[in-house]
N, C-alpha and C. Protein backbone atom coordinates (compact mmCIF):
# COMPACT_ATOMS: atom_id res chain seq x y z
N UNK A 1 100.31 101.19 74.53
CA UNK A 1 101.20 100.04 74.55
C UNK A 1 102.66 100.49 74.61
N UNK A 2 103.04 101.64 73.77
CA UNK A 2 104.29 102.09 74.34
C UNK A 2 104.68 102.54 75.21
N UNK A 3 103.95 103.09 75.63
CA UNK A 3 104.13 103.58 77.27
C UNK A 3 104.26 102.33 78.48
N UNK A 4 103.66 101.18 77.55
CA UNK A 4 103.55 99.95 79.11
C UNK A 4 105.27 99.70 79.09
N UNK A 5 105.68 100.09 77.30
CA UNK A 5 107.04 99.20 77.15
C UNK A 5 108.17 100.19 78.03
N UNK A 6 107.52 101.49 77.93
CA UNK A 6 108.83 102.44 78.33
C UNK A 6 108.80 102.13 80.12
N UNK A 7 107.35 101.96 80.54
CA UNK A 7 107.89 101.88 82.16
C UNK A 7 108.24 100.47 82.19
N UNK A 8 108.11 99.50 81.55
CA UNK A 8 108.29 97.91 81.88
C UNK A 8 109.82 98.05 82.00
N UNK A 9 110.73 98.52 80.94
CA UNK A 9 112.21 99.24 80.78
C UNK A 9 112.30 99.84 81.99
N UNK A 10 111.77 100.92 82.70
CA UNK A 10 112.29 101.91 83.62
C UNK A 10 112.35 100.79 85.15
N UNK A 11 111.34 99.79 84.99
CA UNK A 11 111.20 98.58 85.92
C UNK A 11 112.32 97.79 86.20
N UNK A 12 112.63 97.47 85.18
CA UNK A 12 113.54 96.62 84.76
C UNK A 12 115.38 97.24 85.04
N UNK A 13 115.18 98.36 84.54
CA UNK A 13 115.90 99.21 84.77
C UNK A 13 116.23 99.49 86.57
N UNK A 14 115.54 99.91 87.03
CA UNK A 14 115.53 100.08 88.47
C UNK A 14 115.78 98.90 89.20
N UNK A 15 115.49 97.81 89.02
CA UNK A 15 115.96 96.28 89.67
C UNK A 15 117.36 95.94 89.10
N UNK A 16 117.56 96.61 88.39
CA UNK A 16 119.31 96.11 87.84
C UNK A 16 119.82 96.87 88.77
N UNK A 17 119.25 98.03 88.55
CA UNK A 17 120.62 99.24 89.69
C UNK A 17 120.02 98.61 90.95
N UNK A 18 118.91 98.56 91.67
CA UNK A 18 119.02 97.79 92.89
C UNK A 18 119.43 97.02 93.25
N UNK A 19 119.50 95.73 92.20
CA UNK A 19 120.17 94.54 92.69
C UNK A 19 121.91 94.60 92.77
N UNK A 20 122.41 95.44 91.75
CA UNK A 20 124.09 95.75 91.73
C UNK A 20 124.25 96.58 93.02
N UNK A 21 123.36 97.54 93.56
CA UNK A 21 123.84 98.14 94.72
C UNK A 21 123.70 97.33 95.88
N UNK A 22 122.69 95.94 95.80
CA UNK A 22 122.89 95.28 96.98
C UNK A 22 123.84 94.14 97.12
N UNK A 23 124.32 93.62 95.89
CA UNK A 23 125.57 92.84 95.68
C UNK A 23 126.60 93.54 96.02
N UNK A 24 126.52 94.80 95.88
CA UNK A 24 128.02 95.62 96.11
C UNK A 24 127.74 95.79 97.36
N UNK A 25 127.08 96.21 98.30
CA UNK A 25 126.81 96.62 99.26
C UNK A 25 127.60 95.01 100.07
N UNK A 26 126.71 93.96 99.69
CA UNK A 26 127.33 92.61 100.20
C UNK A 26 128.91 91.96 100.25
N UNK A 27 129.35 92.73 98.79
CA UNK A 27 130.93 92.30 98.50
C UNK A 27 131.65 93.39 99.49
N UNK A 28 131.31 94.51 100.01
CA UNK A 28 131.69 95.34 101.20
C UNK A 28 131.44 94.91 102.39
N UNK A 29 131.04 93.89 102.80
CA UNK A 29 130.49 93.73 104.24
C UNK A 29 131.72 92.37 104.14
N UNK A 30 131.42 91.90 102.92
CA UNK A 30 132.95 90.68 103.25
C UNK A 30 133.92 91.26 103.20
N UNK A 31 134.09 92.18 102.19
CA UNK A 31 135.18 92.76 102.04
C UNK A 31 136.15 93.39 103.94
N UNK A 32 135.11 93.93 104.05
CA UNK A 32 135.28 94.55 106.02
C UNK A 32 135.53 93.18 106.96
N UNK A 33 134.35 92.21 106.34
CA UNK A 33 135.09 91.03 107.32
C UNK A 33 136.26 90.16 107.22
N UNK A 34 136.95 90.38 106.02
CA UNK A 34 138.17 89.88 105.82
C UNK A 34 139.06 90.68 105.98
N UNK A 35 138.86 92.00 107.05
CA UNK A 35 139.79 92.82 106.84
C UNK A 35 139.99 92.71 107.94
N UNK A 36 139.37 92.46 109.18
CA UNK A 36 138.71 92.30 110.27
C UNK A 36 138.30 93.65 110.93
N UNK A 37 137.70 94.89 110.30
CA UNK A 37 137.62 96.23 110.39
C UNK A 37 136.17 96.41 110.41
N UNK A 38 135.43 97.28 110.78
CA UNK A 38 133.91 97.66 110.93
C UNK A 38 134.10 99.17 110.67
N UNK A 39 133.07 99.60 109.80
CA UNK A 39 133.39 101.30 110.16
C UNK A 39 132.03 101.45 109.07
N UNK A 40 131.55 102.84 109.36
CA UNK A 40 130.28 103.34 109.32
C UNK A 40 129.63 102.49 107.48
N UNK A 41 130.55 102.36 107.06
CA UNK A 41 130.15 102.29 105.66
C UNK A 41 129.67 100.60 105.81
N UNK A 42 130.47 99.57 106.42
CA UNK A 42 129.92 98.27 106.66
C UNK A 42 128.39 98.29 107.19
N UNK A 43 128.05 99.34 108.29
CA UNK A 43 126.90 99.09 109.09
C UNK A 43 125.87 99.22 107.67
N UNK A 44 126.40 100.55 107.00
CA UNK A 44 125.40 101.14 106.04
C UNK A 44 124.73 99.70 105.01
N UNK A 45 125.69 99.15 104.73
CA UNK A 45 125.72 98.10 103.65
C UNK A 45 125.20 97.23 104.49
N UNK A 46 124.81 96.60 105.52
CA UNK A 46 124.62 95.51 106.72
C UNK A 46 123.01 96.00 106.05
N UNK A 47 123.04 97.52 106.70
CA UNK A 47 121.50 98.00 106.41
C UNK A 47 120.96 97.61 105.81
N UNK A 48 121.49 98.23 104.06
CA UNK A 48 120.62 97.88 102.73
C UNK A 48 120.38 95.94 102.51
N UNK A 49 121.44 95.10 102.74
CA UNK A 49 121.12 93.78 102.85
C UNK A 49 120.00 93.47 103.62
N UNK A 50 119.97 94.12 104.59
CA UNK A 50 119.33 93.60 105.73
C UNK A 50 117.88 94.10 105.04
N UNK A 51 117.76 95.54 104.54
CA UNK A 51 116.40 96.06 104.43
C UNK A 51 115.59 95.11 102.93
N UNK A 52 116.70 94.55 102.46
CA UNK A 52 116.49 93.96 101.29
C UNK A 52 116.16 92.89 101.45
N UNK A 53 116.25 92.07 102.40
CA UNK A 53 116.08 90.93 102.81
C UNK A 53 114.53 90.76 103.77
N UNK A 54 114.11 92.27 104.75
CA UNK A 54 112.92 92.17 105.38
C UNK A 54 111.90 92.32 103.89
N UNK A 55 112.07 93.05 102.85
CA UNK A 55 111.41 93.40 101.81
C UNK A 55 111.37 92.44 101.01
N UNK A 56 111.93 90.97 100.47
CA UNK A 56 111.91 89.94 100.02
C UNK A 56 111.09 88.89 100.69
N UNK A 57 111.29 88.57 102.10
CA UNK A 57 111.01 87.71 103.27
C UNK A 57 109.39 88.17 103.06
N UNK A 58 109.15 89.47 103.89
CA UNK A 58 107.30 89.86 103.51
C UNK A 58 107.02 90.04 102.09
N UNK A 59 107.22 89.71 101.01
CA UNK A 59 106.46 89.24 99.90
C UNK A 59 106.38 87.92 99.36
N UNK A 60 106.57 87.50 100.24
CA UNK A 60 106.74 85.87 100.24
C UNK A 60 107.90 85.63 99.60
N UNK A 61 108.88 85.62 99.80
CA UNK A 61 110.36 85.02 99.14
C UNK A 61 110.48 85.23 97.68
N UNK A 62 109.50 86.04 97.06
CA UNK A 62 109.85 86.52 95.82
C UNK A 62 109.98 88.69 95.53
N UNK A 63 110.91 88.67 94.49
CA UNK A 63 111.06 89.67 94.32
C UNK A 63 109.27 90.93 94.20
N UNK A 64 109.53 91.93 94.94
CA UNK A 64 108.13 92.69 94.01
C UNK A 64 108.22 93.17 92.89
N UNK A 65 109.26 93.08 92.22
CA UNK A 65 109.01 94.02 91.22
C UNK A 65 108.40 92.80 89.69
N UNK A 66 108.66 91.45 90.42
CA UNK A 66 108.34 90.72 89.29
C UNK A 66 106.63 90.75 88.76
N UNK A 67 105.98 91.06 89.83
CA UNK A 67 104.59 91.25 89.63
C UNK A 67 104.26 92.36 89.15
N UNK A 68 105.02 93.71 89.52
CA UNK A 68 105.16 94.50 88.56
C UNK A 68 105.16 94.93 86.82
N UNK A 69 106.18 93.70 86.93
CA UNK A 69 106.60 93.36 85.73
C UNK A 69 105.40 93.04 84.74
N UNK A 70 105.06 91.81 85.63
CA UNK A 70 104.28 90.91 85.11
C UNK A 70 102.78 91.96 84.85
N UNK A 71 102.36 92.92 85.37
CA UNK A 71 100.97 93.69 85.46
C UNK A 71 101.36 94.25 83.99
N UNK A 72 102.74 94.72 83.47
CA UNK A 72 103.04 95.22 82.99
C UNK A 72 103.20 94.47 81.40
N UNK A 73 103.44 93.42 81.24
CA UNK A 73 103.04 92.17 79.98
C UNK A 73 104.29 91.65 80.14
N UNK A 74 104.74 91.65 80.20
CA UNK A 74 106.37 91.02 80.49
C UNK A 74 106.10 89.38 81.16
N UNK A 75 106.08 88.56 80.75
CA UNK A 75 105.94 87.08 80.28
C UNK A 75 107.04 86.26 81.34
């Protein structure tokens, strides 16, 4: 049972830093379009939205890690 709690944490853990790197990634792509500038780091960030978005879309419009979660007892 402690072990479900330490990876349910490392889960949980890993979707925070994912989700802040794809918000940041997003506040950079406006950030570039209000600048009216493009340069390698916008495409990069275009990417991760974009890859984040084919990876949401094929699990049916919900996150995966919530089922994760959920295998995991997390309510």
């Amino acid at each position: 049972m402690k072990e479900r709690r330490m990876v349910l944490k490392a889960v949980k853990a890993f979707h925070t830093l994912a989700w802040f790197t794809i918000e940041a990634c997003m506040v950079y792509i406006l950030y570039s379009g209000i600048r009216g500038q493009s340069d390698r780091r916008a495409g990069l960030a275009a990417s991760v939205v974009a890859g984040e978005t084919l990876v949401f879309a094929a699990n049916g419009f919900r996150c995966p890690l919530t089922a994760v979660a959920r295998n995991l007892g997390n309510c």
